[in-house]
PDB file of N, CA and C in Angstrom:
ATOM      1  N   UNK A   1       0.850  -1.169   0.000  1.00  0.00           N
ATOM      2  CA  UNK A   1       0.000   0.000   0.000  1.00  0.00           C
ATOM      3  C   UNK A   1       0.901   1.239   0.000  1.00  0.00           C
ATOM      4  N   UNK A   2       0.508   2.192  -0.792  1.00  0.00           N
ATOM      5  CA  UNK A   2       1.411   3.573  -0.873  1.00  0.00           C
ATOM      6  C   UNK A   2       1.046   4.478   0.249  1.00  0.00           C
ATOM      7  N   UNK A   3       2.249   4.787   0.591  1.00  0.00           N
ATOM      8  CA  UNK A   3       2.414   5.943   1.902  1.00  0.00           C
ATOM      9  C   UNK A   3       2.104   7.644   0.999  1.00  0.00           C
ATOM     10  N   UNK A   4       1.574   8.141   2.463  1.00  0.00           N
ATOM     11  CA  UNK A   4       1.865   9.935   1.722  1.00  0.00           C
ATOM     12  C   UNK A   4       1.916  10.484   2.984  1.00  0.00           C
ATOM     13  N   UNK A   5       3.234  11.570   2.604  1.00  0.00           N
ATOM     14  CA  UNK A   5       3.196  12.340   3.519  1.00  0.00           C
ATOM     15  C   UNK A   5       3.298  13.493   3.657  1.00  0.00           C
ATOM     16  N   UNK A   6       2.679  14.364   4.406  1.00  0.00           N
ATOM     17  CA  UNK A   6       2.338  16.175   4.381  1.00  0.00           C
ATOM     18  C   UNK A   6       3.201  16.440   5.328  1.00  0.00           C
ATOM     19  N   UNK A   7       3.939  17.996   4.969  1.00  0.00           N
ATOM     20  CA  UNK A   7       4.874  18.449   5.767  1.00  0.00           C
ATOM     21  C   UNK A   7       3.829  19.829   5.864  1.00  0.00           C
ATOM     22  N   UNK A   8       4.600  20.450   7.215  1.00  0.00           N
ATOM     23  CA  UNK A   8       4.334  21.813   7.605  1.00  0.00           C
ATOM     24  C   UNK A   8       2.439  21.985   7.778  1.00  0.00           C
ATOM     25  N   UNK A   9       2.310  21.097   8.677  1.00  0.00           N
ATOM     26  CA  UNK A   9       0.768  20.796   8.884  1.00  0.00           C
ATOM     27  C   UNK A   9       0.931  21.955  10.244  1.00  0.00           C
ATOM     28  N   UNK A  10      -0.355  22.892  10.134  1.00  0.00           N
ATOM     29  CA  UNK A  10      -0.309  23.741  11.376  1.00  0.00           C
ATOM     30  C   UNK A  10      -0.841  23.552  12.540  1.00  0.00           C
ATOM     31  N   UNK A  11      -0.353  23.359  13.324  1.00  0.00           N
ATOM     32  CA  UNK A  11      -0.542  22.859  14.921  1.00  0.00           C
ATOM     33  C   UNK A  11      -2.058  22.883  15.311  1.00  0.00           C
ATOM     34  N   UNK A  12      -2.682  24.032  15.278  1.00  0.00           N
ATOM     35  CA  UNK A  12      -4.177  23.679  15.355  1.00  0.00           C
ATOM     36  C   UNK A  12      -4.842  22.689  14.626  1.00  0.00           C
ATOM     37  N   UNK A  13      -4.444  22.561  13.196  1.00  0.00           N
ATOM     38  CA  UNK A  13      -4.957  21.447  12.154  1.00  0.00           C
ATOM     39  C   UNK A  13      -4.384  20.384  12.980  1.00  0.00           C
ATOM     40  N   UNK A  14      -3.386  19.720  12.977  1.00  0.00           N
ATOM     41  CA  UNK A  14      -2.983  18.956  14.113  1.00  0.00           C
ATOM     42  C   UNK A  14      -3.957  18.317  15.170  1.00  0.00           C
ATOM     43  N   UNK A  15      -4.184  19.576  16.066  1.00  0.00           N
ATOM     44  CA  UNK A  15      -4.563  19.361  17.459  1.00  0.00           C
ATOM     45  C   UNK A  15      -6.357  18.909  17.513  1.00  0.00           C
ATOM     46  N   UNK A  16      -6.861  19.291  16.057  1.00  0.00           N
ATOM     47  CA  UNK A  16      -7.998  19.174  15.574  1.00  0.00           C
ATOM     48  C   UNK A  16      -8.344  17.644  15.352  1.00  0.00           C
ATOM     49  N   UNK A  17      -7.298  17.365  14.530  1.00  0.00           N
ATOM     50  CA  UNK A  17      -7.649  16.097  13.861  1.00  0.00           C
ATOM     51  C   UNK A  17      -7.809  14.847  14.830  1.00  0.00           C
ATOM     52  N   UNK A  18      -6.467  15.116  15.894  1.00  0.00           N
ATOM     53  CA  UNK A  18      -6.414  14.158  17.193  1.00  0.00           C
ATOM     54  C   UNK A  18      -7.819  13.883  17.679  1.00  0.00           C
ATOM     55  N   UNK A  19      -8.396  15.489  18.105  1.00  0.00           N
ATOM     56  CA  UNK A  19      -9.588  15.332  18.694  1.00  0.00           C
ATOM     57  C   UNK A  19     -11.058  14.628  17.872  1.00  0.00           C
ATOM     58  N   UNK A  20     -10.544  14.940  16.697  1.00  0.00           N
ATOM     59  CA  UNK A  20     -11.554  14.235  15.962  1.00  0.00           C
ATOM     60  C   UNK A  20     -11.188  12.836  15.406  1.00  0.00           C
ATOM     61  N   UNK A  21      -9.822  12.002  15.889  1.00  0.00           N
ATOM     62  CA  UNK A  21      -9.921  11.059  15.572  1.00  0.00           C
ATOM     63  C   UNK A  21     -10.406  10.197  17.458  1.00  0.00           C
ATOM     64  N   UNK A  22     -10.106  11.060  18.052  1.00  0.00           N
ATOM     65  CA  UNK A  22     -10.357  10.529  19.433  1.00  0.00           C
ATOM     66  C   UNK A  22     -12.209  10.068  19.462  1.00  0.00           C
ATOM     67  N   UNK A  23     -12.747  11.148  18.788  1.00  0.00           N
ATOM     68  CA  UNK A  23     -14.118  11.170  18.835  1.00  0.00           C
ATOM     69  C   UNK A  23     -14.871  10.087  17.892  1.00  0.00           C
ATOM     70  N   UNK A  24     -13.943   9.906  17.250  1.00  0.00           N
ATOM     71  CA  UNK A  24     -14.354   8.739  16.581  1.00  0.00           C
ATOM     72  C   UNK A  24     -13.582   7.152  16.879  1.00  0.00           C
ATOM     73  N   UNK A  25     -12.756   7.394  17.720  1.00  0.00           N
ATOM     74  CA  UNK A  25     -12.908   6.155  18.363  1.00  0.00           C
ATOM     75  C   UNK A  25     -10.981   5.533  17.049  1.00  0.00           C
ATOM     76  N   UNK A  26     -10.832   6.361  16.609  1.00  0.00           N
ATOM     77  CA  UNK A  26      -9.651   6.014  15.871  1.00  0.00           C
ATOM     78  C   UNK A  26      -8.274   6.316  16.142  1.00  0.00           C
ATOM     79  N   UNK A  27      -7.236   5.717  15.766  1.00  0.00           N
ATOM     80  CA  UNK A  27      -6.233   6.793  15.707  1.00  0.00           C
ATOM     81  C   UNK A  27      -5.854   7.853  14.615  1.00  0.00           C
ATOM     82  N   UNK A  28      -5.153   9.096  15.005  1.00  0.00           N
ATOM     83  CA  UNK A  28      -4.746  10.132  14.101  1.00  0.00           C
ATOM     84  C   UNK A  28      -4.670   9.408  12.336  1.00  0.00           C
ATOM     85  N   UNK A  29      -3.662   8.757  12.247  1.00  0.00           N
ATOM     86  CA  UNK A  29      -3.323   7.881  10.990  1.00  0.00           C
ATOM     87  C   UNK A  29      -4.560   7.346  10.727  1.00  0.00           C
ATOM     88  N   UNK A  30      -5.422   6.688  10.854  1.00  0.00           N
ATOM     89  CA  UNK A  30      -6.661   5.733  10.776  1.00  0.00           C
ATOM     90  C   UNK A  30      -7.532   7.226  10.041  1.00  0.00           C
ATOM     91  N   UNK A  31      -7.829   8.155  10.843  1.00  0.00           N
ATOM     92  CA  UNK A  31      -9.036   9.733  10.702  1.00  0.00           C
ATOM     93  C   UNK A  31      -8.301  10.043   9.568  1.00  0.00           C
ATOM     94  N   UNK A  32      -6.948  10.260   9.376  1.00  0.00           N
ATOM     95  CA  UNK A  32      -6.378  10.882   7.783  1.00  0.00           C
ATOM     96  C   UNK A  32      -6.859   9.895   6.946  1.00  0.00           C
ATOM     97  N   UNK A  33      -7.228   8.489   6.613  1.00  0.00           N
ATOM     98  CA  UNK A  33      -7.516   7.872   5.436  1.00  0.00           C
ATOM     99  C   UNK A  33      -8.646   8.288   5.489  1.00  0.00           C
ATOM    100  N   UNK A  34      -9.484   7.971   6.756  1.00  0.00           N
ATOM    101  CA  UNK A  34     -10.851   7.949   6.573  1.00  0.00           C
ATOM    102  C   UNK A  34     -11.177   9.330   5.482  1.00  0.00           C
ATOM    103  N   UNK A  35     -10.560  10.766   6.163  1.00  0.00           N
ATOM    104  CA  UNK A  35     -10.932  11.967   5.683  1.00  0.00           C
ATOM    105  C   UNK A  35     -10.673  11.834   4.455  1.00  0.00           C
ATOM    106  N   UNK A  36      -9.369  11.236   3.876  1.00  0.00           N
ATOM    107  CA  UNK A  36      -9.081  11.048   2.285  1.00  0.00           C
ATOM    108  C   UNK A  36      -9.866  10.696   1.720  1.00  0.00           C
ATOM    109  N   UNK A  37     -10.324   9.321   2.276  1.00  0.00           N
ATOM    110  CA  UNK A  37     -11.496   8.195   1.410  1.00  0.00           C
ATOM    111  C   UNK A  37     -13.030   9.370   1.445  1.00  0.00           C
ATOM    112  N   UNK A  38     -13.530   9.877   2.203  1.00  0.00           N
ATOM    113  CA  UNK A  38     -14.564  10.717   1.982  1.00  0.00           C
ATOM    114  C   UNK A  38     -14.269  11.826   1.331  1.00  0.00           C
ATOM    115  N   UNK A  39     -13.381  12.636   1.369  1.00  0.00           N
ATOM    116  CA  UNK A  39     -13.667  13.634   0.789  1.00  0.00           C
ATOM    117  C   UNK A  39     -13.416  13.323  -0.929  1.00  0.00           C
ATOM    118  N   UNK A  40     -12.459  12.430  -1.082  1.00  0.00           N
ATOM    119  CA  UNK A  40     -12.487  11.816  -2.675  1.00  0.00           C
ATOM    120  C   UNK A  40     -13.398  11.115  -3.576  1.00  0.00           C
ATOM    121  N   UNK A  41     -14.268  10.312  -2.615  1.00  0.00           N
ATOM    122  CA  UNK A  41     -15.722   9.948  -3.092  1.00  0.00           C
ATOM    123  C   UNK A  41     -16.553  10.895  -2.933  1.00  0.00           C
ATOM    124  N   UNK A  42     -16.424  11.800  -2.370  1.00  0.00           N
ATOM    125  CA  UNK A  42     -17.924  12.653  -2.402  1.00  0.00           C
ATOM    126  C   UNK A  42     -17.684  13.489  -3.284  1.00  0.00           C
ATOM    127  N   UNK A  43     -16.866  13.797  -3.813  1.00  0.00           N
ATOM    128  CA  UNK A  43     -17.152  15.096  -5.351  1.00  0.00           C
ATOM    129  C   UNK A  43     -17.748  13.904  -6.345  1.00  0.00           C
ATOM    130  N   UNK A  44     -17.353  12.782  -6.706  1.00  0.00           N
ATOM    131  CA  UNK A  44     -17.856  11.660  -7.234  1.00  0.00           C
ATOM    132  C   UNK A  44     -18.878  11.628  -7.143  1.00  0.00           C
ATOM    133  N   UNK A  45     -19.280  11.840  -6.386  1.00  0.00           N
ATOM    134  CA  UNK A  45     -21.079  10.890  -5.990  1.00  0.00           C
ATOM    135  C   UNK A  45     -21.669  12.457  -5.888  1.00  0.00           C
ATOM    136  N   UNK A  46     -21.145  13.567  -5.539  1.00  0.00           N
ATOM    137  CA  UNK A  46     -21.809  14.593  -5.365  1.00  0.00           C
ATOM    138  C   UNK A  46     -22.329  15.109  -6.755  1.00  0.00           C
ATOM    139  N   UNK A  47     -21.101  14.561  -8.076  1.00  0.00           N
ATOM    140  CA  UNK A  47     -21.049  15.216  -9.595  1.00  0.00           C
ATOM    141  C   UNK A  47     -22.467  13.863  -9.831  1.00  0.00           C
ATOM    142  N   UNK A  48     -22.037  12.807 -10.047  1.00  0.00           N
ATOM    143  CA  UNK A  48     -23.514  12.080 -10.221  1.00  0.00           C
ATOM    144  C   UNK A  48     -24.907  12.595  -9.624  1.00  0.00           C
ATOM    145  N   UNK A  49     -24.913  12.747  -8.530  1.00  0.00           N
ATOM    146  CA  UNK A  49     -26.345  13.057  -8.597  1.00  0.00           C
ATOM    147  C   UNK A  49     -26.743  14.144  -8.762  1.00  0.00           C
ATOM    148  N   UNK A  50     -25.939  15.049  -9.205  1.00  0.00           N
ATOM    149  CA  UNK A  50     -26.199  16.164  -9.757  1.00  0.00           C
ATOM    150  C   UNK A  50     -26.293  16.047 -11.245  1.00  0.00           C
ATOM    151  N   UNK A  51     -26.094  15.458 -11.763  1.00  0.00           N
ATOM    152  CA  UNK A  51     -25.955  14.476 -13.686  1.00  0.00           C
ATOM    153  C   UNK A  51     -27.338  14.334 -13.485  1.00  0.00           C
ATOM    154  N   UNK A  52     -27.262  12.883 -12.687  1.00  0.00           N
ATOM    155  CA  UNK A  52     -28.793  12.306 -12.821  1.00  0.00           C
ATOM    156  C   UNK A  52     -29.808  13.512 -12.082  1.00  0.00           C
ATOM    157  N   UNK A  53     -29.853  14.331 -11.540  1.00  0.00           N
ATOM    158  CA  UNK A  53     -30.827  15.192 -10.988  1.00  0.00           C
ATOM    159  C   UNK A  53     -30.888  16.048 -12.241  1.00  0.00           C
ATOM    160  N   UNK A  54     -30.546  16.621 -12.954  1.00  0.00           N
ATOM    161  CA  UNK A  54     -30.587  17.466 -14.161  1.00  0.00           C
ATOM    162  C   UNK A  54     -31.495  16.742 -15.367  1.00  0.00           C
ATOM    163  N   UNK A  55     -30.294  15.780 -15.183  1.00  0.00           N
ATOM    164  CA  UNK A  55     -31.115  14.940 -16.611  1.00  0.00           C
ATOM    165  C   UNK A  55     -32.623  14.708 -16.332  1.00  0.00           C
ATOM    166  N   UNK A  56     -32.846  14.354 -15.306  1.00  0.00           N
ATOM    167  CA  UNK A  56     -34.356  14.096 -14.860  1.00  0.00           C
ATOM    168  C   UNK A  56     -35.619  15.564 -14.984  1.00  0.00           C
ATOM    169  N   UNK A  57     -34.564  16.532 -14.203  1.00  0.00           N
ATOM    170  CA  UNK A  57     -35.146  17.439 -14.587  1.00  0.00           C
ATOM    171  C   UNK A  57     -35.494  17.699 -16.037  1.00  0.00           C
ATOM    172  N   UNK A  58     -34.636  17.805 -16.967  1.00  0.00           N
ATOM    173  CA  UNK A  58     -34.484  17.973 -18.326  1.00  0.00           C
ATOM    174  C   UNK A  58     -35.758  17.101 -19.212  1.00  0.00           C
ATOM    175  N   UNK A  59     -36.508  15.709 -18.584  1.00  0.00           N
ATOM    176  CA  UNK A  59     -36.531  14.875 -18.709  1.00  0.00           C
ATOM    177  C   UNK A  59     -38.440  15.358 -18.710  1.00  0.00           C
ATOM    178  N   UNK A  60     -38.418  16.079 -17.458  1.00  0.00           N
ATOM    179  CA  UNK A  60     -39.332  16.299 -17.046  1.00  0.00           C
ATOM    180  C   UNK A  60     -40.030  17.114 -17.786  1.00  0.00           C
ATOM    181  N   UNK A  61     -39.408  18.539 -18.408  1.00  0.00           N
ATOM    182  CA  UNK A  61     -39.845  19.349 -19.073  1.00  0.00           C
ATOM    183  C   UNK A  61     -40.060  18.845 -20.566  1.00  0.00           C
ATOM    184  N   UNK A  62     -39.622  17.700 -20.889  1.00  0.00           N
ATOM    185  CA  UNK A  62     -40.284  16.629 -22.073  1.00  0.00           C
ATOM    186  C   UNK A  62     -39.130  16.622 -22.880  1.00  0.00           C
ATOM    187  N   UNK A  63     -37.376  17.211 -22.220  1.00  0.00           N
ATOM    188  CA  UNK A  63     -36.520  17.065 -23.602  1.00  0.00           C
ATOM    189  C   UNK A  63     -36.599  15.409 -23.480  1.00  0.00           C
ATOM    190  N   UNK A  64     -36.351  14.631 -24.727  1.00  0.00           N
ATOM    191  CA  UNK A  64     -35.656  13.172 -24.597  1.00  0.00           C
ATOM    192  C   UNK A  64     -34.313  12.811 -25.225  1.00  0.00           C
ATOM    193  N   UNK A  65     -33.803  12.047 -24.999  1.00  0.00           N
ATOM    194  CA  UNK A  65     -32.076  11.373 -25.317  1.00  0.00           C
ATOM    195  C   UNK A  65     -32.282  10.569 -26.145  1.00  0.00           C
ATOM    196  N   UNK A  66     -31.265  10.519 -26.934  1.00  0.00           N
ATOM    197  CA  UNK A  66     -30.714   9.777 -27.765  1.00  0.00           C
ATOM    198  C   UNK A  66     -29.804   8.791 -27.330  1.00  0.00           C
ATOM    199  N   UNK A  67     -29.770   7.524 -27.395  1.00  0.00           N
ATOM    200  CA  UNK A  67     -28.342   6.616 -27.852  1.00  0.00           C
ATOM    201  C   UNK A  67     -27.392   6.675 -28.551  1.00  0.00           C
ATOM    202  N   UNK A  68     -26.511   7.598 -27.458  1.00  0.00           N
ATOM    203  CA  UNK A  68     -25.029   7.938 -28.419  1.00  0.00           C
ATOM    204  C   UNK A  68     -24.421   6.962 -29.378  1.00  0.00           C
ATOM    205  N   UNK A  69     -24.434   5.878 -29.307  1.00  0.00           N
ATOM    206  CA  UNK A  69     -24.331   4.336 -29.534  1.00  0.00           C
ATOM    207  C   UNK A  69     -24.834   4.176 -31.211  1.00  0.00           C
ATOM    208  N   UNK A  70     -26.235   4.776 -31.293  1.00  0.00           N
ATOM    209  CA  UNK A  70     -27.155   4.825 -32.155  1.00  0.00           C
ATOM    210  C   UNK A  70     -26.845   6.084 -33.236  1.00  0.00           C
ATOM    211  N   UNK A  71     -26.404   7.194 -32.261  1.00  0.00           N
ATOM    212  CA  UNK A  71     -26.205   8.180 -33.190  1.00  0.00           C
ATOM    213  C   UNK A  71     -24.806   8.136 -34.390  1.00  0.00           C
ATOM    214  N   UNK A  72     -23.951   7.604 -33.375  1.00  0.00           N
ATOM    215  CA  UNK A  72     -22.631   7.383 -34.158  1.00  0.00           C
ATOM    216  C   UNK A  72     -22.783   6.538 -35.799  1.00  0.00           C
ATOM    217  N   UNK A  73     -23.472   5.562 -34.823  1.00  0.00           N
ATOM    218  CA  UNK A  73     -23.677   4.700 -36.149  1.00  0.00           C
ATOM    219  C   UNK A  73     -24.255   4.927 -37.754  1.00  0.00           C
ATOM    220  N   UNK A  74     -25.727   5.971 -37.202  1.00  0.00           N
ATOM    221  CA  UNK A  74     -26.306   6.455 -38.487  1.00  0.00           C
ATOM    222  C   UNK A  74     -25.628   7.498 -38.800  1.00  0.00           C
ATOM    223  N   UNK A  75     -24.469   7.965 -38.521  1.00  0.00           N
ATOM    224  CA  UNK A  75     -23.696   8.943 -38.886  1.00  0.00           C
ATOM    225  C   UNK A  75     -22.428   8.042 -39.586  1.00  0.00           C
ATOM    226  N   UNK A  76     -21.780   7.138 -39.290  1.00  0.00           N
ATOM    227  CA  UNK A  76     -21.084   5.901 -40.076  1.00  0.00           C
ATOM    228  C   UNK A  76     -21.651   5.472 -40.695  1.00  0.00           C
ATOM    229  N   UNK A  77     -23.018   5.405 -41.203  1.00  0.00           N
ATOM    230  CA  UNK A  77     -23.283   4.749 -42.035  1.00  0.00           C
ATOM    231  C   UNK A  77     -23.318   5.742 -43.246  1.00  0.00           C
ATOM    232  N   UNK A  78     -23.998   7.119 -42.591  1.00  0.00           N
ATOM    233  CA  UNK A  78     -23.876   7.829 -44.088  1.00  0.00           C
ATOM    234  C   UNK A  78     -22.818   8.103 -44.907  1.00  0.00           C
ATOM    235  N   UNK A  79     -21.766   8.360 -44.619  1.00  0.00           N
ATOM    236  CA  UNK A  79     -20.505   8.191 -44.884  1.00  0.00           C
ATOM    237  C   UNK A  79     -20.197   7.459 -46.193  1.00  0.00           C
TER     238      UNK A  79
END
């Protein structure tokens, strides 16, 4: 498994994280993945349901989609 490591972390950020890994029952090292692993999935999952919430919207007001799949093709074919 790959290591990473941050220099010049400021003492309050520090003294923060302890307390919030204490509160969760972890150690310091353990709360830094956790915080990694969430904050890297949630722009992920935050950009999806914001996709699918649009499209639906979009969906709603009666635009409909095409099969990109479909479009390519009758466009290769005219060719």
């Amino acid at each position: 498994m790959a290591q990473l490591l941050v220099r010049d972390i400021p003492e309050d950020v520090v003294a923060a994280l302890k307390r919030r890994a204490k509160r969760h029952g972890r150690s310091a090292e353990a709360e830094h993945r956790e915080i990694l692993r969430q904050a890297l999935s949630s722009g992920r999952d935050d950009f999806l349901n914001a996709a699918f919430r649009f499209r639906r919207e979009l969906e709603e007001e009666g635009r409909r989609f095409s099969d990109s799949a479909t479009i390519i093709r009758e466009e290769r074919d005219r060719r």
